[in-house]
N, C-alpha and C. Protein backbone atom coordinates (compact mmCIF):
# COMPACT_ATOMS: atom_id res chain seq x y z
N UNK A 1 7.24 -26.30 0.75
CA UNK A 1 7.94 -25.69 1.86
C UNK A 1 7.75 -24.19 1.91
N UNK A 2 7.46 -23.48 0.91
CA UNK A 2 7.20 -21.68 0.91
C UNK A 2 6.01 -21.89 0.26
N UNK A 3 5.24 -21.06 0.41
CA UNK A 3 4.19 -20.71 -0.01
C UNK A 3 4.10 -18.87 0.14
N UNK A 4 4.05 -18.71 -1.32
CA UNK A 4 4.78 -17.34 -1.55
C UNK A 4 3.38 -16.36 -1.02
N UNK A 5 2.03 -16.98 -0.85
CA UNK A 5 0.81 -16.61 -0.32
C UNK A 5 0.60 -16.62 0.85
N UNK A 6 1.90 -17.32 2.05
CA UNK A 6 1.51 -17.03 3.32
C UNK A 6 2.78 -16.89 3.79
N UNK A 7 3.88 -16.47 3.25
CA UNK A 7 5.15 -16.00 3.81
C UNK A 7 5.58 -14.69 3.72
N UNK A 8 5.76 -13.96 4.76
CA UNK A 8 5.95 -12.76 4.74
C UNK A 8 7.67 -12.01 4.70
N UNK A 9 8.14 -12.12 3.81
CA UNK A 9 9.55 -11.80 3.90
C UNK A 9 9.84 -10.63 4.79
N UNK A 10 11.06 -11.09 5.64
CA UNK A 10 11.20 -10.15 6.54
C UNK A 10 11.06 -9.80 7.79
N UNK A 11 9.80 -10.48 8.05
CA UNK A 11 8.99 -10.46 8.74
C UNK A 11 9.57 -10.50 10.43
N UNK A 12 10.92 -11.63 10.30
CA UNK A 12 11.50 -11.68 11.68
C UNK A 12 12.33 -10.68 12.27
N UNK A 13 13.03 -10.13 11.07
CA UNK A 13 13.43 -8.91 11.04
C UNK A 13 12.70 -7.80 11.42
N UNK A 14 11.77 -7.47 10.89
CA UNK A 14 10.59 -6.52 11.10
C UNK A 14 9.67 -6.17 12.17
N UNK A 15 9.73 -7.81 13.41
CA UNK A 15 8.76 -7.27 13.97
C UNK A 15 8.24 -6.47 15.04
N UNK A 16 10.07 -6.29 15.73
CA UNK A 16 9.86 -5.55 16.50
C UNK A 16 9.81 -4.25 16.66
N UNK A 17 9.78 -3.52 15.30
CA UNK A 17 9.73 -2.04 14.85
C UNK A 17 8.39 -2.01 14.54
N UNK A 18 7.71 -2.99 14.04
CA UNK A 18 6.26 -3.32 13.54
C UNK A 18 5.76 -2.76 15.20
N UNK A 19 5.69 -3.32 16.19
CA UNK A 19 5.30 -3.22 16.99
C UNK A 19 5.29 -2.01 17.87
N UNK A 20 6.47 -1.79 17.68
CA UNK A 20 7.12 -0.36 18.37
C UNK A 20 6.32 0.65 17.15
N UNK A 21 6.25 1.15 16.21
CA UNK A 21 5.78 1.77 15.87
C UNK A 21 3.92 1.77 15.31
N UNK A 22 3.58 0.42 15.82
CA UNK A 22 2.06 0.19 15.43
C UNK A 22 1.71 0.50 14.30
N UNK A 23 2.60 0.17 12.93
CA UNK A 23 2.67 -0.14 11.45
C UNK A 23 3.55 -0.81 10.79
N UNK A 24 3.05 -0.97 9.43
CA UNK A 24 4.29 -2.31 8.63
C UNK A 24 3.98 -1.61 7.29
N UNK A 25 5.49 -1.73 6.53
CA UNK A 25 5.34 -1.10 5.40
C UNK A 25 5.37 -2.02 4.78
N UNK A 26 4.63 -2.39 3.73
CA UNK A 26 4.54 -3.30 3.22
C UNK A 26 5.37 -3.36 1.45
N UNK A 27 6.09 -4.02 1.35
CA UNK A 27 6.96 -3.71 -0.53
C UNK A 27 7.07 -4.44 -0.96
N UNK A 28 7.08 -4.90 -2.72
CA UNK A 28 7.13 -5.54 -3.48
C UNK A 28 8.16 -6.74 -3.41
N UNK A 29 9.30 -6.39 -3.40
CA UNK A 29 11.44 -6.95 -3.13
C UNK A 29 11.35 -7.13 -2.24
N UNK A 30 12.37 -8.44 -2.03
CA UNK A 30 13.11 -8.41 -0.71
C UNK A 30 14.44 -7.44 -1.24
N UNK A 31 15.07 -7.19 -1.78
CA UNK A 31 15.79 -5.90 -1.90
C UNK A 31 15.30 -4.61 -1.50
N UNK A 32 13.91 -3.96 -1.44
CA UNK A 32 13.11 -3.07 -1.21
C UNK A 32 13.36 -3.36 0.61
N UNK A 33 13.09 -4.62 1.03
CA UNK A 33 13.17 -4.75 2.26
C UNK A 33 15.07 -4.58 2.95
N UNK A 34 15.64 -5.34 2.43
CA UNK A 34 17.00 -5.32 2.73
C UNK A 34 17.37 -3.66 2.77
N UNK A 35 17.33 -3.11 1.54
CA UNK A 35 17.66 -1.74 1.57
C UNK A 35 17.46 -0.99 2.52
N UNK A 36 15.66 -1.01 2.71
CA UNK A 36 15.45 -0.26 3.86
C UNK A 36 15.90 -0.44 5.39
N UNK A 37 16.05 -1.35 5.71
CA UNK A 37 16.38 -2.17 6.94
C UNK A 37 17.92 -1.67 6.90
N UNK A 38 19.21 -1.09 5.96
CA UNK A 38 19.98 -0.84 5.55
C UNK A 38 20.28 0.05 5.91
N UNK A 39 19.34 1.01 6.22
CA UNK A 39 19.04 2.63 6.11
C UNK A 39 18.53 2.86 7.39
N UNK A 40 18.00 2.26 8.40
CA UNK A 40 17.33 2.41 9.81
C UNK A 40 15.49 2.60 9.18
N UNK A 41 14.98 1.78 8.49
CA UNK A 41 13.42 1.78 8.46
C UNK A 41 13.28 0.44 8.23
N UNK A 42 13.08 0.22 9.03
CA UNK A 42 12.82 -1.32 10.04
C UNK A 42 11.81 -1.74 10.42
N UNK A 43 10.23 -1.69 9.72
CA UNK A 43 9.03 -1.88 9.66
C UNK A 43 8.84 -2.50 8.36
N UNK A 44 9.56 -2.79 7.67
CA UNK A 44 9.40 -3.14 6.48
C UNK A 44 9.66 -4.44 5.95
N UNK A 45 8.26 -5.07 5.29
CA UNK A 45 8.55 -6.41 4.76
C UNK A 45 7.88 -6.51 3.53
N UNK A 46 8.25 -7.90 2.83
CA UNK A 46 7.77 -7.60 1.48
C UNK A 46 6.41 -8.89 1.31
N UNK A 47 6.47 -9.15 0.47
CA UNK A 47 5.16 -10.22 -0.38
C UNK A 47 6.17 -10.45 -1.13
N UNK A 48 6.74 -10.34 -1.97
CA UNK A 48 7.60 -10.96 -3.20
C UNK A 48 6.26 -10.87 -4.40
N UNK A 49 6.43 -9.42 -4.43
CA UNK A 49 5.94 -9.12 -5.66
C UNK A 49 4.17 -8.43 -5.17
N UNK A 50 3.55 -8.21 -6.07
CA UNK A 50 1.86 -7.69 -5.60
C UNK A 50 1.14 -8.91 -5.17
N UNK A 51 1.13 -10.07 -4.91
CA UNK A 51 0.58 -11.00 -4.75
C UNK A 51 -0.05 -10.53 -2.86
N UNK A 52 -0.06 -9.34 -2.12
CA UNK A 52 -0.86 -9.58 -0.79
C UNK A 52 -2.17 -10.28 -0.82
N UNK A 53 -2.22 -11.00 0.30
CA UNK A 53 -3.19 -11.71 0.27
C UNK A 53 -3.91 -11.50 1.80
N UNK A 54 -5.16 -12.43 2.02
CA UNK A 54 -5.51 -12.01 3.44
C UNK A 54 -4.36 -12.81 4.74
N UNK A 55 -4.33 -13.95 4.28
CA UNK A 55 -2.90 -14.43 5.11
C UNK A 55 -1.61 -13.66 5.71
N UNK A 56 -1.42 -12.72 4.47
CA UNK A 56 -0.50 -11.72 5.10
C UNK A 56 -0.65 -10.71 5.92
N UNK A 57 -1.89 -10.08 5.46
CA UNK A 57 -2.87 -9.12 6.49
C UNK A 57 -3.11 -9.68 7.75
N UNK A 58 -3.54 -10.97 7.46
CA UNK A 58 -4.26 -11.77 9.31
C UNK A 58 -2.59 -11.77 10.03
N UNK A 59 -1.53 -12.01 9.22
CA UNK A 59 0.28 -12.38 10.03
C UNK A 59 0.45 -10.82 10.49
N UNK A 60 0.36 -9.67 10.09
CA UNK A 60 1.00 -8.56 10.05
C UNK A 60 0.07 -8.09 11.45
N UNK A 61 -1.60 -7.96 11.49
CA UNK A 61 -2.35 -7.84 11.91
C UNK A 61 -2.44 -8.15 13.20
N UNK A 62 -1.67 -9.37 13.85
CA UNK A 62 -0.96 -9.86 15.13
C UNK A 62 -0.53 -8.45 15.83
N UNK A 63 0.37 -7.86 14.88
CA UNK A 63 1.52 -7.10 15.30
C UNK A 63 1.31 -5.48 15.15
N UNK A 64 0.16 -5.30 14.27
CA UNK A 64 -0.01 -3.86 13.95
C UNK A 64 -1.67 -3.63 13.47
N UNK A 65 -2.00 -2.64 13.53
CA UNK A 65 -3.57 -2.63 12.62
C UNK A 65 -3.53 -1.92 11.99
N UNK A 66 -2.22 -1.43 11.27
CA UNK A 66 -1.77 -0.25 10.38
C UNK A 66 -0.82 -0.80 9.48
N UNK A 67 -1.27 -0.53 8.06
CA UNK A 67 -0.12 -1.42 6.84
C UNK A 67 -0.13 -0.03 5.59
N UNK A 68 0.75 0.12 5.11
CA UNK A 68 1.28 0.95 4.37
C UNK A 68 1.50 0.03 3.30
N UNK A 69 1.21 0.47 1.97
CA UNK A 69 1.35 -0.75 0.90
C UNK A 69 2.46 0.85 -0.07
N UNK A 70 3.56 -0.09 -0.55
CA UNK A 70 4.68 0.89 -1.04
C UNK A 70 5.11 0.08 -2.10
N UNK A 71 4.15 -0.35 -2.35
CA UNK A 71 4.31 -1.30 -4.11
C UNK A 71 5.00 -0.41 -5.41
N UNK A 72 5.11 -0.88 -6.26
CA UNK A 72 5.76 -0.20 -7.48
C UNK A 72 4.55 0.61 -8.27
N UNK A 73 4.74 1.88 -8.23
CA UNK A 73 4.15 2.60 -8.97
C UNK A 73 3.72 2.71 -10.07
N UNK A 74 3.91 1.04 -11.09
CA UNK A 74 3.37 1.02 -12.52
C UNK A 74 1.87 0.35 -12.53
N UNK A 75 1.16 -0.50 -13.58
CA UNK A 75 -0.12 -0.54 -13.62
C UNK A 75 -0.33 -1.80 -12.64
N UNK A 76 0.43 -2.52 -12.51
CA UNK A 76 0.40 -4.12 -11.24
C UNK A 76 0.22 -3.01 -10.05
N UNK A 77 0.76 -2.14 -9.93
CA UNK A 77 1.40 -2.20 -7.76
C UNK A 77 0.42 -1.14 -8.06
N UNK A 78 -0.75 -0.47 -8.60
CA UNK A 78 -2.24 0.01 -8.68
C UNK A 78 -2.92 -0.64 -8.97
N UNK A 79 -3.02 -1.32 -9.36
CA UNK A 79 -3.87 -2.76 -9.51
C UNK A 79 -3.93 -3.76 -7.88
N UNK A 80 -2.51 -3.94 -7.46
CA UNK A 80 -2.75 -4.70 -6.54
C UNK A 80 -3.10 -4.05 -5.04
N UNK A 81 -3.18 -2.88 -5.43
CA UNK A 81 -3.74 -1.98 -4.12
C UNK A 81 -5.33 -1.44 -4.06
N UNK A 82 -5.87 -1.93 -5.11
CA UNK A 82 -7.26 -1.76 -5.46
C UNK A 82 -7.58 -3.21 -4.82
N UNK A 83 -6.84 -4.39 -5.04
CA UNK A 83 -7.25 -5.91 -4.50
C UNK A 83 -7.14 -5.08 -3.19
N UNK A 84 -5.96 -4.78 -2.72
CA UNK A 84 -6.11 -5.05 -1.18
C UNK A 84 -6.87 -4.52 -0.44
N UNK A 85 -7.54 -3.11 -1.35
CA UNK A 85 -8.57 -2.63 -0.06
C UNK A 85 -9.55 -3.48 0.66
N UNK A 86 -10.04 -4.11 -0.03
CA UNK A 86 -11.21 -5.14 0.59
C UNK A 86 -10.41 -6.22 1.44
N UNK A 87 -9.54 -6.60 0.96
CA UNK A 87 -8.43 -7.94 1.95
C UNK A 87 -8.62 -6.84 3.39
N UNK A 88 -8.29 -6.03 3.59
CA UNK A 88 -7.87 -5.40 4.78
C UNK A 88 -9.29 -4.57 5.45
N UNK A 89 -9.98 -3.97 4.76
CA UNK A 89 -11.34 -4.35 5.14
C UNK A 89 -11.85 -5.24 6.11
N UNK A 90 -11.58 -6.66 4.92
CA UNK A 90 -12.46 -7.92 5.70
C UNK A 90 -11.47 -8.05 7.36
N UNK A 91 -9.93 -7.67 7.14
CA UNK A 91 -9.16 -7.97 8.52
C UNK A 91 -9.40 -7.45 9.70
N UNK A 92 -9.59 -5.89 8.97
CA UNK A 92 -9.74 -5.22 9.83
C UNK A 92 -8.62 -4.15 10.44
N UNK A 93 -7.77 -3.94 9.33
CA UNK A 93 -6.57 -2.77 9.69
C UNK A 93 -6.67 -1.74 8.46
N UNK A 94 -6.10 -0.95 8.87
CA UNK A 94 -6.12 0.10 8.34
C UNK A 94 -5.06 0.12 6.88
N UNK A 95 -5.43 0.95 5.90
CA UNK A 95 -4.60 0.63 4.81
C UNK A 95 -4.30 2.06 4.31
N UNK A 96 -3.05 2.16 3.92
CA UNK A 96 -2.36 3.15 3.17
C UNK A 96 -1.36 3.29 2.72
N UNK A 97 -0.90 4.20 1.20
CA UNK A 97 0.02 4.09 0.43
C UNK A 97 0.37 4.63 0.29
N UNK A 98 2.31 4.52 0.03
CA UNK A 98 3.26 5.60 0.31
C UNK A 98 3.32 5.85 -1.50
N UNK A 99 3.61 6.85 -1.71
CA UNK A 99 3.69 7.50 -2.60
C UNK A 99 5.21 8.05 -3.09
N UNK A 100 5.68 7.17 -3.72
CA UNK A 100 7.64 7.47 -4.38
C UNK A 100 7.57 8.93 -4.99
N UNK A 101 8.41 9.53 -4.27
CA UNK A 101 8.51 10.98 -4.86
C UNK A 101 9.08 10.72 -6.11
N UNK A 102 9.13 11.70 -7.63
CA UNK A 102 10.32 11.98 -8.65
C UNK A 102 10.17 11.03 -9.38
N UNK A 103 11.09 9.63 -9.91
CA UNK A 103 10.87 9.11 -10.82
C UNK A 103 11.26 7.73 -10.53
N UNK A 104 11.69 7.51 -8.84
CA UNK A 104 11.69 6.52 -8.52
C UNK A 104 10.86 5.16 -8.97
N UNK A 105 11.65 3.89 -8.88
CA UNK A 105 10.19 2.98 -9.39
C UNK A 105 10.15 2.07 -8.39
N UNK A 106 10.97 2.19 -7.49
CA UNK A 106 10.65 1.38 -6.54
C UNK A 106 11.73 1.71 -5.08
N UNK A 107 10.94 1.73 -3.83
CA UNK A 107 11.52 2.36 -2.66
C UNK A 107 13.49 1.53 -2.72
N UNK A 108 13.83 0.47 -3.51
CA UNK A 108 15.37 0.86 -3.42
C UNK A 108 16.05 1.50 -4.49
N UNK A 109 15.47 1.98 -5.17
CA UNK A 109 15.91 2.98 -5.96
C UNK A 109 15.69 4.39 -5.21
N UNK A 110 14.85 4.43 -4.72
CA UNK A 110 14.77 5.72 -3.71
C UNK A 110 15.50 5.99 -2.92
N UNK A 111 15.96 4.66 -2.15
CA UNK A 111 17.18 5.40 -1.38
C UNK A 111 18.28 5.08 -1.79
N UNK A 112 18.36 3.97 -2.78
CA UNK A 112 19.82 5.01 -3.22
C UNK A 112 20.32 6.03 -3.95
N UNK A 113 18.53 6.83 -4.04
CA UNK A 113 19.09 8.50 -4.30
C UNK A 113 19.35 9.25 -3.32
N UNK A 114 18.25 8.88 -2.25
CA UNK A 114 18.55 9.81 -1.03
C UNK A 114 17.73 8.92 0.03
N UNK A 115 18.21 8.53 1.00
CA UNK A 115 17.49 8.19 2.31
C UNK A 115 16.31 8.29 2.79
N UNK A 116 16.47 9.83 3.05
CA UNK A 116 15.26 10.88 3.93
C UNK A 116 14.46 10.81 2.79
N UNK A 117 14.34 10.66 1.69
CA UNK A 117 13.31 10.70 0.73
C UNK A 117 12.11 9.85 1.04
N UNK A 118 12.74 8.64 1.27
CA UNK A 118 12.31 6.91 1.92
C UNK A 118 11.35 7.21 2.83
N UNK A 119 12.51 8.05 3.89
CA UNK A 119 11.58 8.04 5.26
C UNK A 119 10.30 8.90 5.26
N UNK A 120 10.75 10.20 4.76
CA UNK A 120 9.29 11.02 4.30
C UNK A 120 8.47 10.08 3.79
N UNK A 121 8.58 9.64 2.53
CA UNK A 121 7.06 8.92 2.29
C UNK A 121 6.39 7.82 2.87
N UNK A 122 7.58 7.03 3.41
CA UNK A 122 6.70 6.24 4.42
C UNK A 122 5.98 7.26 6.08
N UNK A 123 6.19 8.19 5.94
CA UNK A 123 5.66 8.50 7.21
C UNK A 123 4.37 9.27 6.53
N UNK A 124 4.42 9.95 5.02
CA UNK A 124 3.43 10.72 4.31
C UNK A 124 2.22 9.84 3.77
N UNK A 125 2.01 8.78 4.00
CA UNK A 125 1.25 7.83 3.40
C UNK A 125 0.34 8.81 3.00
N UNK A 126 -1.20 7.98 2.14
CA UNK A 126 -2.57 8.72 2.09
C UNK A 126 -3.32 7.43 2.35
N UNK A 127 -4.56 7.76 2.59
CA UNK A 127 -5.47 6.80 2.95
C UNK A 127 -5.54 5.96 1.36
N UNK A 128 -5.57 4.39 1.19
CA UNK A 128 -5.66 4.10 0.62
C UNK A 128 -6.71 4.50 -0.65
N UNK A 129 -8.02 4.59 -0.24
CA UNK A 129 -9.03 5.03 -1.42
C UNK A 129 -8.51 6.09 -2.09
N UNK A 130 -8.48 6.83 -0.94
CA UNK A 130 -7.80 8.29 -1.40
C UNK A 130 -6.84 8.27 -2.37
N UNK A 131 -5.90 7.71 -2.19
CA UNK A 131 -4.85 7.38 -3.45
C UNK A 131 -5.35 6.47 -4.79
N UNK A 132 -6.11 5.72 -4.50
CA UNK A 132 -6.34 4.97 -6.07
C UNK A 132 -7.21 6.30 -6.55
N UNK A 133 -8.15 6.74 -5.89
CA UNK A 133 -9.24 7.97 -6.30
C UNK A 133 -8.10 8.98 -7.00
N UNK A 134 -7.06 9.22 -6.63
CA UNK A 134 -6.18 10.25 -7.32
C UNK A 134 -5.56 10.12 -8.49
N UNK A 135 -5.35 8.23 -8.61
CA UNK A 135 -4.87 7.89 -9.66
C UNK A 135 -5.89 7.78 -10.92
N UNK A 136 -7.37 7.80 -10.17
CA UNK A 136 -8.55 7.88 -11.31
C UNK A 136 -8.31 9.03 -11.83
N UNK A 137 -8.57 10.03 -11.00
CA UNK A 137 -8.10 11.42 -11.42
C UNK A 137 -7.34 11.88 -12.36
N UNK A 138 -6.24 11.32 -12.39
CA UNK A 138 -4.60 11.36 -13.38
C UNK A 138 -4.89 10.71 -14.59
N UNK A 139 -5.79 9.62 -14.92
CA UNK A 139 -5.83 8.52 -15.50
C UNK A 139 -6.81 9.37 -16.83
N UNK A 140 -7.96 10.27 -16.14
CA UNK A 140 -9.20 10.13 -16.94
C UNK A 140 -8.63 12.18 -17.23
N UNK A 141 -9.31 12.42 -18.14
CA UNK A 141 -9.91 14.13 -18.90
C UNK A 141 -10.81 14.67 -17.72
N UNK A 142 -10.83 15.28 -16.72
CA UNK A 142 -11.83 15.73 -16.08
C UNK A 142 -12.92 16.42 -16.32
N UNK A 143 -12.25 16.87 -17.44
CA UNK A 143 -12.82 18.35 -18.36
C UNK A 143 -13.65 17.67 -19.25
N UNK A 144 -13.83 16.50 -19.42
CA UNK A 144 -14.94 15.87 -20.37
C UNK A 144 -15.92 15.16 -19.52
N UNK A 145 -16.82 15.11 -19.89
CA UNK A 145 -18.16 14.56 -19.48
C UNK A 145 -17.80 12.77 -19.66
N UNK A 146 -17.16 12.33 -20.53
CA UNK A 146 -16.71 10.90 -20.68
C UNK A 146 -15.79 10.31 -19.29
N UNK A 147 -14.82 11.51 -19.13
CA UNK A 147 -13.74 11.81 -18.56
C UNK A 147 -14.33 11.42 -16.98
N UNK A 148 -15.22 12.32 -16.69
CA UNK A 148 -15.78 12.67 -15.45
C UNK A 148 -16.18 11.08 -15.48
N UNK A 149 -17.09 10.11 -16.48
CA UNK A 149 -18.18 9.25 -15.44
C UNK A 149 -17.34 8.26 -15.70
N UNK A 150 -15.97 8.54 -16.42
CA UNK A 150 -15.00 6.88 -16.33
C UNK A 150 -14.73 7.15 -14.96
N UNK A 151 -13.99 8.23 -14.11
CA UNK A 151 -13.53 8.44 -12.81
C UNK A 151 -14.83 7.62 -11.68
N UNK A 152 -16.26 8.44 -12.06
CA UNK A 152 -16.78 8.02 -10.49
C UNK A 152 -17.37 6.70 -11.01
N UNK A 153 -17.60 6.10 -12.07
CA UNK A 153 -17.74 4.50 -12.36
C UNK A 153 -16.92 3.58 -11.97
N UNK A 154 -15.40 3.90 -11.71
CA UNK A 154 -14.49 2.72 -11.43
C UNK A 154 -14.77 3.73 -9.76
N UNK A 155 -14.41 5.24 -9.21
CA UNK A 155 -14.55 4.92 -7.83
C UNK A 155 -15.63 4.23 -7.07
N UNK A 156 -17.00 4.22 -7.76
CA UNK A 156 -18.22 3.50 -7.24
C UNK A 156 -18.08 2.41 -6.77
N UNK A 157 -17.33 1.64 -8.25
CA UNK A 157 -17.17 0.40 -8.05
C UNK A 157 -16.18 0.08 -6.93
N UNK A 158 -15.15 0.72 -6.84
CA UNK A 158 -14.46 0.79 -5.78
C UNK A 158 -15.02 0.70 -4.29
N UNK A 159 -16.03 1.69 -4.12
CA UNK A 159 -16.22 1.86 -2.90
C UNK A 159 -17.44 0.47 -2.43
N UNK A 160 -17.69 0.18 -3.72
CA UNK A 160 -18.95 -0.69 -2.93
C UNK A 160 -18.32 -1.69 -2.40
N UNK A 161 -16.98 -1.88 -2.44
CA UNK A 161 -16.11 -3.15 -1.75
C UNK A 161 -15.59 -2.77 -0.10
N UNK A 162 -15.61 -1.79 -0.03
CA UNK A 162 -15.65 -1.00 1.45
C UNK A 162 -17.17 -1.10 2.14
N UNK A 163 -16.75 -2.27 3.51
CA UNK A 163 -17.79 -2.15 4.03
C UNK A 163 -17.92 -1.74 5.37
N UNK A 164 -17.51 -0.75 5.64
CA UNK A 164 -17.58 0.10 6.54
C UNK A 164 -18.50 1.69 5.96
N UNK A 165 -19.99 1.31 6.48
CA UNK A 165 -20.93 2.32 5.72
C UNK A 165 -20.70 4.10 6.43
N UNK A 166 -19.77 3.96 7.56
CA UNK A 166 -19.11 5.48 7.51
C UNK A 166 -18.17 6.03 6.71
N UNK A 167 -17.37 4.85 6.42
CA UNK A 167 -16.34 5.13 5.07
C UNK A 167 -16.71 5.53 3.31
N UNK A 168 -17.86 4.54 3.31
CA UNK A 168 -18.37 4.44 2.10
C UNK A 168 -19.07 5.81 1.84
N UNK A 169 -19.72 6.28 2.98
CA UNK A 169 -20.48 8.03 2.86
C UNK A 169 -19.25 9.03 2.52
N UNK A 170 -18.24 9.09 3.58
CA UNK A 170 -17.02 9.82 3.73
C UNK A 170 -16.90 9.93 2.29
N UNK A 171 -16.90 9.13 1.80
CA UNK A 171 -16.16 8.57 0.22
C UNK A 171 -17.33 9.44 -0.95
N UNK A 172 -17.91 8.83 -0.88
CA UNK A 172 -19.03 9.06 -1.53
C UNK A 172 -19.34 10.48 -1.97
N UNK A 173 -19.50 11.35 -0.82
CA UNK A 173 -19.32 12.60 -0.64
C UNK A 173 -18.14 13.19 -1.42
């Protein structure tokens, strides 16, 4: 009866802000979702957990060609945003990730420090590559020669899953 791979929590809730604003934030919780919806940010639905898949992309994709992925900031919700670049790729919408200010670990802990915190980063997204590329950055010694070719070895690999060959130059560069 659920199939946690093609149900989009929220979703009925969500879609007419989805629409009205021509994006969907996409979060880990349905608490992440409840909260926000709590607060007046009403684009927001979850996956129940990092599991996005293309099913959810092709459901959302109806309604928007713009998805914001606001997963949990530990090694899964960067991990599962490296899967999704290519899912959304193959769909065909646009992908980007909000970024939890401070020490938040997940957008309902964010607002129940502060609200406007919420809303800033969902409106501050970065282009998806762009953000895992930053987290290579953070991850590796720049200042070492080891440092340097762990970074553009995993972005390479990264980018060769982007097949959009204006993106892949953009990138590249």
């Amino acid at each position: 009866l659920y199939d946690k791979g093609r149900h989009v929590f929220g979703l009925h809730l969500a879609k007419d802000a989805i629409r009205k604003g021509g994006s969907a934030v996409m979060v880990e919780g349905n608490l992440d979702v409840i909260a926000s919806h709590q607060v007046g940010v009403k684009q927001v639905i979850a996956t129940a957990g990092t599991a996005m898949t293309e099913s959810h992309v092709k459901t959302l994709a109806r309604l928007a060609n713009h998805i914001r992925l606001a997963f949990d900031a530990d090694k899964a919700g960067i991990a599962a945003t490296e899967r999704a670049i290519p899912i959304a790729g193959r769909v065909g919408v646009e992908l980007e990730v909000v970024t939890l200010p401070g020490d938040a670990k997940d957008p309902d802990e964010l607002i129940r420090q502060d609200a406007s915190l919420w809303e800033k980063a969902v409106e501050t997204a970065k282009p998806a590559i762009e953000w895992v590329i930053d987290q290579y950055e953070q991850r590796y010694d720049l200042t070492s020669a080891l440092g340097k070719r762990q970074l553009t070895t995993e972005a390479l690999e990264l980018l060769r899953s982007v097949d959009d060959p204006v993106e892949q130059e953009h990138y590249l560069q």
